[in-house]
Protein backbone atom coordinates (compact mmCIF):
# COMPACT_ATOMS: atom_id res chain seq x y z
CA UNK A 1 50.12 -158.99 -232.91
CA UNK A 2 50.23 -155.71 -231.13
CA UNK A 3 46.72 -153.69 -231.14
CA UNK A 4 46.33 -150.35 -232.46
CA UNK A 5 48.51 -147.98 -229.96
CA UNK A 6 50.14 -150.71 -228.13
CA UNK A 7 53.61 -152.29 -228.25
CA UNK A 8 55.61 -151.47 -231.00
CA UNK A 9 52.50 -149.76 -232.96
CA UNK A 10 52.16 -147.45 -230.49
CA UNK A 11 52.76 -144.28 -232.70
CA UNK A 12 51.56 -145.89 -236.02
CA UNK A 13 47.24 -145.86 -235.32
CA UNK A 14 45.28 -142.60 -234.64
CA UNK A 15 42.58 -143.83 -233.59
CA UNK A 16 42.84 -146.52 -230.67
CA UNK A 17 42.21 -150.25 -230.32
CA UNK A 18 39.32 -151.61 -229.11
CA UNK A 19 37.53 -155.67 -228.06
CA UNK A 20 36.34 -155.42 -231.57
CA UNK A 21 38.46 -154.80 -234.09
CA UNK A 22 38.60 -157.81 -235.35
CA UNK A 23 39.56 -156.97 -239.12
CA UNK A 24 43.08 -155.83 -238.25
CA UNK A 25 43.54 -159.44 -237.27
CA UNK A 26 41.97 -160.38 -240.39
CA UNK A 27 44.15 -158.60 -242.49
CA UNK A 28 47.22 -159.97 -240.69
CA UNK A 29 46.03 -163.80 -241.34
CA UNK A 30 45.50 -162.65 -244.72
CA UNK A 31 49.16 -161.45 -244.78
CA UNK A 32 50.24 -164.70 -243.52
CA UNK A 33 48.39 -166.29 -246.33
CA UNK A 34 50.58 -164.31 -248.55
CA UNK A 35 54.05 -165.00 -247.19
CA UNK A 36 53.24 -168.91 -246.25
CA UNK A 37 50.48 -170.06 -247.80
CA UNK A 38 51.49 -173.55 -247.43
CA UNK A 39 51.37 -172.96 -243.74
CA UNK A 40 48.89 -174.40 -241.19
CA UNK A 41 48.06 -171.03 -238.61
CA UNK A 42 46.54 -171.12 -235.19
CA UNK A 43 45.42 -168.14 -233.85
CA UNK A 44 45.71 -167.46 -230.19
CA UNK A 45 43.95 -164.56 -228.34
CA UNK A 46 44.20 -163.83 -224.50
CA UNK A 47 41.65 -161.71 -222.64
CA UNK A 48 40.63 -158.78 -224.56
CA UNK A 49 42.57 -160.48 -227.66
CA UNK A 50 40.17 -163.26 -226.82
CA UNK A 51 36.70 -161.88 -227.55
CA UNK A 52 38.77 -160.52 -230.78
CA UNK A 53 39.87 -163.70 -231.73
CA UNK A 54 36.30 -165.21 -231.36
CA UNK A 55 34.17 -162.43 -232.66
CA UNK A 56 36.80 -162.73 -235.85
CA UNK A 57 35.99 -166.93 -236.17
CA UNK A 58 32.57 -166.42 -235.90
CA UNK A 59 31.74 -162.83 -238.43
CA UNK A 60 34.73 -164.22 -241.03
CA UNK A 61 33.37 -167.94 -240.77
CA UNK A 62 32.86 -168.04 -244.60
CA UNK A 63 35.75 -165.94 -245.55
CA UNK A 64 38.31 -167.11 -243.20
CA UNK A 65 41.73 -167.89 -244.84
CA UNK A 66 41.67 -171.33 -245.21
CA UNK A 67 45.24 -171.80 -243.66
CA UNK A 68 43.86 -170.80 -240.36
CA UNK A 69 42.91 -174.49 -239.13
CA UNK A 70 42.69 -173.76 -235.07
CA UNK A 71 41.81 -171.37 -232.73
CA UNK A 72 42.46 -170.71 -228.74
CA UNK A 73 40.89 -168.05 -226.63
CA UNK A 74 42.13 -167.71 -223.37
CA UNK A 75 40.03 -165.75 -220.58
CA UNK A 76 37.66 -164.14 -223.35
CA UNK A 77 35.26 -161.71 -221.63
CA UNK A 78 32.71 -162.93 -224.34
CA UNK A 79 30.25 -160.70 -222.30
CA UNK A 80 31.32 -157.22 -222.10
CA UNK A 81 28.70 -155.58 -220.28
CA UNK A 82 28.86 -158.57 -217.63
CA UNK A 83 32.66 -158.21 -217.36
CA UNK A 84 32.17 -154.05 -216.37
CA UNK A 85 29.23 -154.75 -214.18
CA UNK A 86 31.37 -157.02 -212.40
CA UNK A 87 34.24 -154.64 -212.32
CA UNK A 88 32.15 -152.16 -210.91
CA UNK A 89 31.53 -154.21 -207.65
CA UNK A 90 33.54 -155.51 -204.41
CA UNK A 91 37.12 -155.49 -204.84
CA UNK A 92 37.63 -155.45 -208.20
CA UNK A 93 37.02 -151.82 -208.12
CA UNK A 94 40.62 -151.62 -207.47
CA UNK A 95 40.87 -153.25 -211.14
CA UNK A 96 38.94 -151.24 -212.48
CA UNK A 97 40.45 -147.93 -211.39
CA UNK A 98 43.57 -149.47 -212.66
CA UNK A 99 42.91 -150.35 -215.39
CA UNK A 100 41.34 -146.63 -216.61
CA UNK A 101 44.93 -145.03 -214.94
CA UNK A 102 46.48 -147.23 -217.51
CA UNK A 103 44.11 -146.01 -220.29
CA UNK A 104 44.27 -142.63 -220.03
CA UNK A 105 48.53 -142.59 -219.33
CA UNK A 106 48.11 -144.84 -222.84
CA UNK A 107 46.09 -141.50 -224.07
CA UNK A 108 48.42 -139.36 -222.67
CA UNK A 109 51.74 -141.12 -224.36
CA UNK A 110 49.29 -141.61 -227.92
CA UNK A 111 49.01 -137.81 -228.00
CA UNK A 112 52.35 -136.87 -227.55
CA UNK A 113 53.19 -139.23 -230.25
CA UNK A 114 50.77 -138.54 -232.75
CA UNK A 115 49.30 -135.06 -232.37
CA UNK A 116 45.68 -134.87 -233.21
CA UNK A 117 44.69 -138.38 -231.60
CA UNK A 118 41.28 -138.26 -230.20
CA UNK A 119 41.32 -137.39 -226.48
CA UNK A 120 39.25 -137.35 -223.38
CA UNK A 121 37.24 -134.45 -222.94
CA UNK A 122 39.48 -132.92 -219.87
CA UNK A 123 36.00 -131.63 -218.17
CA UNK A 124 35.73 -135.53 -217.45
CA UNK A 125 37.26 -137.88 -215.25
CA UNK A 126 36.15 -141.19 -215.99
CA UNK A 127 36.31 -143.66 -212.74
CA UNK A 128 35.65 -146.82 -213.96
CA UNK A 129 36.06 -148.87 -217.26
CA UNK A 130 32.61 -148.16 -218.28
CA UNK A 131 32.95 -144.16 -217.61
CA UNK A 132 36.21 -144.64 -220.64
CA UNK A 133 34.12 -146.31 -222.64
CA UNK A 134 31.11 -144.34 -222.68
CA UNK A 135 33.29 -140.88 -222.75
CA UNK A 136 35.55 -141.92 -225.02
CA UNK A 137 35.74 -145.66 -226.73
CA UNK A 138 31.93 -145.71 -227.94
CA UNK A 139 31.33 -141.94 -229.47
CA UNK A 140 35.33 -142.07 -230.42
CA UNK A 141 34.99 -145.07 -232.55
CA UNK A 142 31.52 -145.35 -233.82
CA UNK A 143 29.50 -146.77 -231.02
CA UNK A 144 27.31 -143.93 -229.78
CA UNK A 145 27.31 -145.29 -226.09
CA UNK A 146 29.05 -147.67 -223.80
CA UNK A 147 25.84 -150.44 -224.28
CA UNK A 148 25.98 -150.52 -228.12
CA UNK A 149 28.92 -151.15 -227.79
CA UNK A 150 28.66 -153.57 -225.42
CA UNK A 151 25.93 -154.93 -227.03
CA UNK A 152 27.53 -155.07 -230.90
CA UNK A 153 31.11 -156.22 -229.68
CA UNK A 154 30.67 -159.00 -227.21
CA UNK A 155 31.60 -162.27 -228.91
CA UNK A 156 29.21 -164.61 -227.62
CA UNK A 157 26.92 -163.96 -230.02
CA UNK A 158 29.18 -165.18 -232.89
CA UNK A 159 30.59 -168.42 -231.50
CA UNK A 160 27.68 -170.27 -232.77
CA UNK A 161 28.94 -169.42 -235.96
CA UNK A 162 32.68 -170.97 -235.61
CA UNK A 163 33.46 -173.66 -238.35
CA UNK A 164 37.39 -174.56 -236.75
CA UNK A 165 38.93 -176.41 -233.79
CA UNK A 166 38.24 -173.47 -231.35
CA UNK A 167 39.31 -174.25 -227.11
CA UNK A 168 37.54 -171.32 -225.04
CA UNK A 169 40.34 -171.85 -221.40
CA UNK A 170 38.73 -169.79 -218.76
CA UNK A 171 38.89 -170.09 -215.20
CA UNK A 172 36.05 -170.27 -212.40
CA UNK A 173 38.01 -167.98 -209.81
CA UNK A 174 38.54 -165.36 -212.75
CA UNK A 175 37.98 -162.04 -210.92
CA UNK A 176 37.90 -159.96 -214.19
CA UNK A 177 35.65 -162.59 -216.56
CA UNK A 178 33.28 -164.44 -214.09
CA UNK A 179 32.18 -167.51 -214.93
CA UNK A 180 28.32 -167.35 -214.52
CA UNK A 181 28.59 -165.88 -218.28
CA UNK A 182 30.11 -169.55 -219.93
CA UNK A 183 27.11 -171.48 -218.58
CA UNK A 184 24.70 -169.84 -221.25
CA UNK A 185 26.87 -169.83 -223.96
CA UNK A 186 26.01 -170.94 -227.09
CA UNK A 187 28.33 -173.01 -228.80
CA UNK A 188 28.82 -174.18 -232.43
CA UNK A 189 29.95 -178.34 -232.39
CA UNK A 190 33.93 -177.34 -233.05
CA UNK A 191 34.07 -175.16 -229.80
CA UNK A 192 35.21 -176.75 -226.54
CA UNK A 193 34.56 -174.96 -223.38
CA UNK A 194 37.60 -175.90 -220.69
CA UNK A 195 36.30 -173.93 -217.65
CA UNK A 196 39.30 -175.10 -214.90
CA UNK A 197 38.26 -174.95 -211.11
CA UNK A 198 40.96 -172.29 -210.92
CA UNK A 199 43.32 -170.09 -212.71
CA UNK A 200 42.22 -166.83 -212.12
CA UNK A 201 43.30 -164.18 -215.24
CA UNK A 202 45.38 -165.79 -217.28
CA UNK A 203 47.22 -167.51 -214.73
CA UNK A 204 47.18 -171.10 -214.64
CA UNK A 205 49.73 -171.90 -212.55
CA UNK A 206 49.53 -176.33 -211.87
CA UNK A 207 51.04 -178.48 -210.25
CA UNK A 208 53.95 -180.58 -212.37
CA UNK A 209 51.67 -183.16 -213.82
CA UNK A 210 53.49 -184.15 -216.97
CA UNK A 211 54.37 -180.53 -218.78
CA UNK A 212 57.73 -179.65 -218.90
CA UNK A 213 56.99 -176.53 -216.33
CA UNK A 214 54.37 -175.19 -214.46
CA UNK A 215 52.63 -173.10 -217.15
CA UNK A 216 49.67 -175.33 -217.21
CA UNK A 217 48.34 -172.76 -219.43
CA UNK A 218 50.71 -172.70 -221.87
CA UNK A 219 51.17 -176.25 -222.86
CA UNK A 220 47.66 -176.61 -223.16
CA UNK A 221 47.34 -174.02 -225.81
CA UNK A 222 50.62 -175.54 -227.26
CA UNK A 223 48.97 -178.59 -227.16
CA UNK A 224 45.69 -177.65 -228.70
CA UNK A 225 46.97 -175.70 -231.16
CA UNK A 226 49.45 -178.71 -232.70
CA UNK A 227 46.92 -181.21 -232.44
């Protein structure tokens, strides 16, 4: 599923995607339901689509379609304000000045799509992840400031709630989601934690061990979510 402004919906939402918008995804498994509802679902989120994915489990526990019997996140920064403070320091501040360039070209291409799209103030110049979100994500979409948002959107204060199969894959060498923030997570009984020595974001590259390639990652998820 594409997030609002990305992919294919790229000229379709006005007003962007963000790590919590966790009802579009609801409304698509509700879809689902409609077409198939015969059909056991997994759904699979990766990063950002990971502290989606778990913040949706957890909030929609008692009103989750009831075809959806398994769940992967992969890399979930289920700490937001940990994952920016983290960005903000060493060499990831290459990341992280990446990653806004990307942002605000994705502004940039949203506006001359859909005129009328909120846009950064141009007396600003955000420099870091946390700059976008407190100039623009936060008081764009509801949030008031970077921290409430923070604070309201990270997901590991729902996975207590989680009544399905859920695998949380994260990595120990993860530069973007460090690990230090999985050892105090709280966990409901049908969430495993798989936190592999190495991988880094979403890359999981093994050694052949028994899968047909070297996606370690992927045949895991394969694997959990067809068990």
């Amino acid at each position: 599923m594409d997030l609002r402004g990305c992919g294919a919906g790229v000229a379709l939402a006005r007003m962007p995607y963000h790590s919590a918008r966790s009802q579009a995804a609801l409304a698509a498994l509700a879809r689902i339901a409609e077409l198939r509802p015969d059909s056991p679902t997994a759904i699979v989120g990766f990063s950002l689509g990971g502290n989606i994915t778990l913040k949706l489990l957890g909030e929609s526990a008692p009103s989750l379609p009831s075809h959806v019997d398994r769940a992967v996140a992969v890399c979930p920064p289920v700490d937001l304000l940990h994952c920016v403070k983290s960005l903000a320091r060493g060499v990831n501040r290459l990341y992280d000045r990446h990653f806004v360039g990307l942002l605000r070209q994705q502004l940039g291409a949203q506006q001359r799509l859909i005129p009328g799209a909120p846009q950064l103030d141009a007396r600003h110049r955000p420099r870091g992840v946390f700059d976008f979100d407190e100039m623009f994500t936060a008081p764009v979409c509801g949030f008031g400031t970077a921290l409430n948002y923070y604070r309201l959107c990270s997901s590991a204060q729902f996975v207590p709630e989680i009544r399905i199969p859920t695998l949380i894959l994260a990595a120990a060498d993860d530069p973007l989601v460090p690990r230090q923030m999985f050892a105090d997570l709280r966990k409901s009984d049908e969430v495993t934690l798989n936190l592999a020595p190495a991988g880094g974001h979403l890359g999981f590259i093994g050694r052949r061990n028994g899968d047909p390639d070297r996606r370690w990652m992927d045949w895991r998820v394969v694997e959990w979510a067809t068990a």
